[in-house]
C-alpha atoms as a PDB file:
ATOM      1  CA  UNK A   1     156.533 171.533 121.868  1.00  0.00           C
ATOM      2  CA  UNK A   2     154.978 174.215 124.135  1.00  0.00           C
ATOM      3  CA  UNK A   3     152.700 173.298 127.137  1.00  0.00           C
ATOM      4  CA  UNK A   4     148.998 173.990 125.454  1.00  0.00           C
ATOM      5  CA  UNK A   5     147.048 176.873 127.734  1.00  0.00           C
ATOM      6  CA  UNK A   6     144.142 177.746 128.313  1.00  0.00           C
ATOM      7  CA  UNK A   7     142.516 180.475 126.374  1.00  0.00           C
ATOM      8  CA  UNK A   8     139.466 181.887 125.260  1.00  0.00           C
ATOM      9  CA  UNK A   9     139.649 180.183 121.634  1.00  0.00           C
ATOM     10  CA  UNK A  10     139.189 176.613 123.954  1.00  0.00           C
ATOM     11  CA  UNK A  11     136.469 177.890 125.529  1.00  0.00           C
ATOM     12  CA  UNK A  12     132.776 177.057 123.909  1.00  0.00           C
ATOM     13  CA  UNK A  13     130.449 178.232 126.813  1.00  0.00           C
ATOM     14  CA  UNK A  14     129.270 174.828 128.370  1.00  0.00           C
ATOM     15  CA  UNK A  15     130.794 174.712 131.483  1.00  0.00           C
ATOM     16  CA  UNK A  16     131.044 170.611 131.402  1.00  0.00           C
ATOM     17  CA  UNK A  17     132.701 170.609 128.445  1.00  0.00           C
ATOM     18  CA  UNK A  18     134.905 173.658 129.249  1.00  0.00           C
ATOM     19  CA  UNK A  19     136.423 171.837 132.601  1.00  0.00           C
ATOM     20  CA  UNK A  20     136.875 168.509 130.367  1.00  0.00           C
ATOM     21  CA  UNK A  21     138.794 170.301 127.118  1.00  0.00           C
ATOM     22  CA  UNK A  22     140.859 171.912 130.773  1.00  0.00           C
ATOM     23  CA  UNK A  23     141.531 168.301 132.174  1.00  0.00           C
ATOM     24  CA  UNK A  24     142.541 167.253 128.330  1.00  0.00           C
ATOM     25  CA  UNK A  25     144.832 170.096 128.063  1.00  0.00           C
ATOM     26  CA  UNK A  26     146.457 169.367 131.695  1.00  0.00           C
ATOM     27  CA  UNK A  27     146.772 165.516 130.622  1.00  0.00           C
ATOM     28  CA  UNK A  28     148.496 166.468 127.202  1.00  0.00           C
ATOM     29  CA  UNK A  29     151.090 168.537 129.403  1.00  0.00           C
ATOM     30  CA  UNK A  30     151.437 166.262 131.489  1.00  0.00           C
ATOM     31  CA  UNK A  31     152.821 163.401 129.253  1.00  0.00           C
ATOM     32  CA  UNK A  32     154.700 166.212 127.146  1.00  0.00           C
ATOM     33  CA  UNK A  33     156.389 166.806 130.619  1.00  0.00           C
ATOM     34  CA  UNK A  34     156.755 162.933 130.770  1.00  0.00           C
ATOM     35  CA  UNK A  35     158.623 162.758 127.483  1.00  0.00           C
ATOM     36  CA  UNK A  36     160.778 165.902 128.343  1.00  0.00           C
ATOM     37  CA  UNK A  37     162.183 163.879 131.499  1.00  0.00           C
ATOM     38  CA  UNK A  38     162.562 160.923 129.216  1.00  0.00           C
ATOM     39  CA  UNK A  39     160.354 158.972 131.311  1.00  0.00           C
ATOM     40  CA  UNK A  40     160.258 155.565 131.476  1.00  0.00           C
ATOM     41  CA  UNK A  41     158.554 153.662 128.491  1.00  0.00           C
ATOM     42  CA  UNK A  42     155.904 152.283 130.768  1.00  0.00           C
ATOM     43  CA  UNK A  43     154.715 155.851 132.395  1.00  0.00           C
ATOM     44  CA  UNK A  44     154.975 157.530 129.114  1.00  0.00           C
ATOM     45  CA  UNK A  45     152.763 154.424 127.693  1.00  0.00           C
ATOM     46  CA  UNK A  46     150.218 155.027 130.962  1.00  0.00           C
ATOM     47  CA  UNK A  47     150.217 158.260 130.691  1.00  0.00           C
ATOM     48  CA  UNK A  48     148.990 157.802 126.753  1.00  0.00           C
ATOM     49  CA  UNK A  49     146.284 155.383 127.880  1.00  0.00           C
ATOM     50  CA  UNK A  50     144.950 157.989 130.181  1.00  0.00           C
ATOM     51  CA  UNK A  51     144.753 160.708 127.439  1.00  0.00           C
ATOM     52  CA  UNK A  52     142.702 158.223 125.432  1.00  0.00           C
ATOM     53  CA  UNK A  53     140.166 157.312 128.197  1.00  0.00           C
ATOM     54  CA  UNK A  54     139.474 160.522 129.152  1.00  0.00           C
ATOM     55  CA  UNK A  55     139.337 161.697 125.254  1.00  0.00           C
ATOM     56  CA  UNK A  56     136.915 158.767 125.195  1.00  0.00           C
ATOM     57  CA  UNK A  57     134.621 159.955 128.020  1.00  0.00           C
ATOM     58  CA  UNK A  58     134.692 163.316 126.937  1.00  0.00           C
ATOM     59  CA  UNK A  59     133.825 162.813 123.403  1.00  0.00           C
ATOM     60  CA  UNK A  60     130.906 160.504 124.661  1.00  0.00           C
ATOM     61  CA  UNK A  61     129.864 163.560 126.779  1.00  0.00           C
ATOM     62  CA  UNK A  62     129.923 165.621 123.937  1.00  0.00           C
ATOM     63  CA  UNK A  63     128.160 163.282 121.826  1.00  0.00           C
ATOM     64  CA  UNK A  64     125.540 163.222 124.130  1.00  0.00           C
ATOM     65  CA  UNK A  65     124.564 166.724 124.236  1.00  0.00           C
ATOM     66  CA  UNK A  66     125.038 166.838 120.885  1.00  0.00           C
ATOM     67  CA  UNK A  67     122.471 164.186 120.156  1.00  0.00           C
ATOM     68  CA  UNK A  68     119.916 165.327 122.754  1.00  0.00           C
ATOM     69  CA  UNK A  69     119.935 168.337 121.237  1.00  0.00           C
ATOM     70  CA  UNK A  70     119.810 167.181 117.809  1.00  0.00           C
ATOM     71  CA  UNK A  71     122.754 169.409 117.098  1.00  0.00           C
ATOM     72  CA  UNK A  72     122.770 169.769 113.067  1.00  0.00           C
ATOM     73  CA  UNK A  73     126.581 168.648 112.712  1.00  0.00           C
ATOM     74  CA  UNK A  74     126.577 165.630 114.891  1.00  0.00           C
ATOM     75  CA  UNK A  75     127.875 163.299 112.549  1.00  0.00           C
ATOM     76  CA  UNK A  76     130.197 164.774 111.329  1.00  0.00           C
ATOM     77  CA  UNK A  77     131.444 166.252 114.713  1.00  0.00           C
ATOM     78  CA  UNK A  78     131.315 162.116 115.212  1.00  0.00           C
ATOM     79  CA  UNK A  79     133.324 160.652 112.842  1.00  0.00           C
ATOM     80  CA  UNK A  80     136.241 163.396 113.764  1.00  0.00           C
ATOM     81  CA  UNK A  81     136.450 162.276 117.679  1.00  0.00           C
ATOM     82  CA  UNK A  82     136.070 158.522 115.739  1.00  0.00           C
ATOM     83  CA  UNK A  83     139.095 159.566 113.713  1.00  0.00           C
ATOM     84  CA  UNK A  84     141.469 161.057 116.295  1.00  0.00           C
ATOM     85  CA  UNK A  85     140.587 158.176 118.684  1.00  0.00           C
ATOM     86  CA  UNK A  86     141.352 155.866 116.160  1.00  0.00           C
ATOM     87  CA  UNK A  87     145.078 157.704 115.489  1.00  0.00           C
ATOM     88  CA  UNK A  88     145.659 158.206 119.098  1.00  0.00           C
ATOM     89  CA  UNK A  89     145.144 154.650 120.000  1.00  0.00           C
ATOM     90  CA  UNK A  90     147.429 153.197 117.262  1.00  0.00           C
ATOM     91  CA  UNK A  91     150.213 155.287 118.502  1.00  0.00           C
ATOM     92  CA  UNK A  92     149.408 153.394 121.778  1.00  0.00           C
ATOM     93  CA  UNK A  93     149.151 150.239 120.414  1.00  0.00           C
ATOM     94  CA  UNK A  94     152.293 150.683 118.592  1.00  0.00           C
ATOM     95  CA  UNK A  95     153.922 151.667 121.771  1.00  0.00           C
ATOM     96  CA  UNK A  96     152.754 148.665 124.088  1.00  0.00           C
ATOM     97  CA  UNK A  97     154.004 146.016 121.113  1.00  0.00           C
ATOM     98  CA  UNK A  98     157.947 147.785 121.678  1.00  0.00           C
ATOM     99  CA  UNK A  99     157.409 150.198 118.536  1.00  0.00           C
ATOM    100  CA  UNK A 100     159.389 152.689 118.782  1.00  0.00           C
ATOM    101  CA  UNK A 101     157.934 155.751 118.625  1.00  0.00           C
ATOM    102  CA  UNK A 102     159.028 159.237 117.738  1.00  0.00           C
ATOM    103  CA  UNK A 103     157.184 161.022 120.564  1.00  0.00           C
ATOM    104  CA  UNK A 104     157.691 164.641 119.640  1.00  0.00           C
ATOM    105  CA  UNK A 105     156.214 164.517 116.610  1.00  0.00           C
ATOM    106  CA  UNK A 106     153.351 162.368 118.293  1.00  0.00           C
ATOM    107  CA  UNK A 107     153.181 165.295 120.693  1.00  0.00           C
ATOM    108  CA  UNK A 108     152.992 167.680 118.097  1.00  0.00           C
ATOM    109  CA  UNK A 109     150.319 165.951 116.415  1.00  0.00           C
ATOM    110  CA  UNK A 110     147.987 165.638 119.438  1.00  0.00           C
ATOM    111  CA  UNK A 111     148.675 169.056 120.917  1.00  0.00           C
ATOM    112  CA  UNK A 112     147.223 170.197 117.078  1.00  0.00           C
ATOM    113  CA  UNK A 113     144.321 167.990 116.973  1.00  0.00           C
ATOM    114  CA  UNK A 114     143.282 168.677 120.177  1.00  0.00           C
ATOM    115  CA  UNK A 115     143.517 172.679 120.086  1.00  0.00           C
ATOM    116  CA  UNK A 116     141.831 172.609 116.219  1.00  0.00           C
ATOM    117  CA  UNK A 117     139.412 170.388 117.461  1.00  0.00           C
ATOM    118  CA  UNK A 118     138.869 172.257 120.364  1.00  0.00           C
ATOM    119  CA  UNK A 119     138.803 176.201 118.599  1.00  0.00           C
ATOM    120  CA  UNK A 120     137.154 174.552 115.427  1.00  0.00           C
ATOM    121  CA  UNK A 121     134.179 172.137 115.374  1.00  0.00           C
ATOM    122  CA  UNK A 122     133.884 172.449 119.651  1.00  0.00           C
ATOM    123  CA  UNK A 123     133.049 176.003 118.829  1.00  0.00           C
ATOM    124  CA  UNK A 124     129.868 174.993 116.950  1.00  0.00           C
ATOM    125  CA  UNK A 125     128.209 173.213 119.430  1.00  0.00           C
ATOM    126  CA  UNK A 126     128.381 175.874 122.222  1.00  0.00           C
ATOM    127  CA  UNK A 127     126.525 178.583 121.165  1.00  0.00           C
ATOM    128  CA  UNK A 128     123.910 175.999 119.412  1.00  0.00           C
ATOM    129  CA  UNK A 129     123.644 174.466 123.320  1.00  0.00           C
ATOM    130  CA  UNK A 130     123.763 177.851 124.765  1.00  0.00           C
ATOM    131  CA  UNK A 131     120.599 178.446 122.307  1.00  0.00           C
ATOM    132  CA  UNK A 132     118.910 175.646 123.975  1.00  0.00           C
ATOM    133  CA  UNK A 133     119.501 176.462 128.035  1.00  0.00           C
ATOM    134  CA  UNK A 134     122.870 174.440 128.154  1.00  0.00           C
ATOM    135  CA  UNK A 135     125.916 176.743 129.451  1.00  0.00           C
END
């Protein structure tokens, strides 16, 4: 699995969100990196856990802004961080209770989620915050 980058598909014009969907990408990497070293099952697991809080706080921040705002697609922008939180912290929960996991494809699956999620909906909500003095 290649290390996700930066590029201007990731980039929705809100400068908050743009430096968190950066730290996401650099946390993704880094437990890709994690896995490639065949690190040990309990920084691998940590590593996970840290995706999922900061996925957490960042969708919260996004929710936020996107409520404020009343941003038209907020539900439905909703129930998708609802969905990939839920997925993403089964394949944790798996992982703590000895499951073993097959972490490529779990890679895979995350690095996809995140950059759709990020080039898709994400690019909704900028230009309708830009609209309404939030860069």
């Amino acid at each position: 699995m290649p290390l996700l980058t930066w590029n201007r598909a990731c980039t929705v014009g809100v400068m908050a969100m743009d430096d968190q969907h950066g730290i996401l990408m650099d946390t993704l990497n880094e437990l890709r990196l994690a896995v490639l070293r065949c690190a040990s099952h309990e920084e691998v697991s940590q590593l996970l856990e840290r995706l999922i809080e900061f996925t957490r706080l960042h969708f919260h921040s996004e929710e936020q802004l996107m409520e404020r705002f009343a941003f038209p697609g907020f539900l439905e922008h909703r129930e998708e961080h609802q969905r990939m939180l839920i997925q993403i912290q089964d394949s944790s929960r798996r992982m703590q209770h000895g499951e073993t996991l097959h972490m490529r494809p779990l890679l895979g699956f995350l690095r996809d989620c995140y950059s759709e999620h990020m080039s898709g909906l994400d690019q909704e909500y900028g230009a309708f915050l830009n609209d309404h003095g939030i860069f």
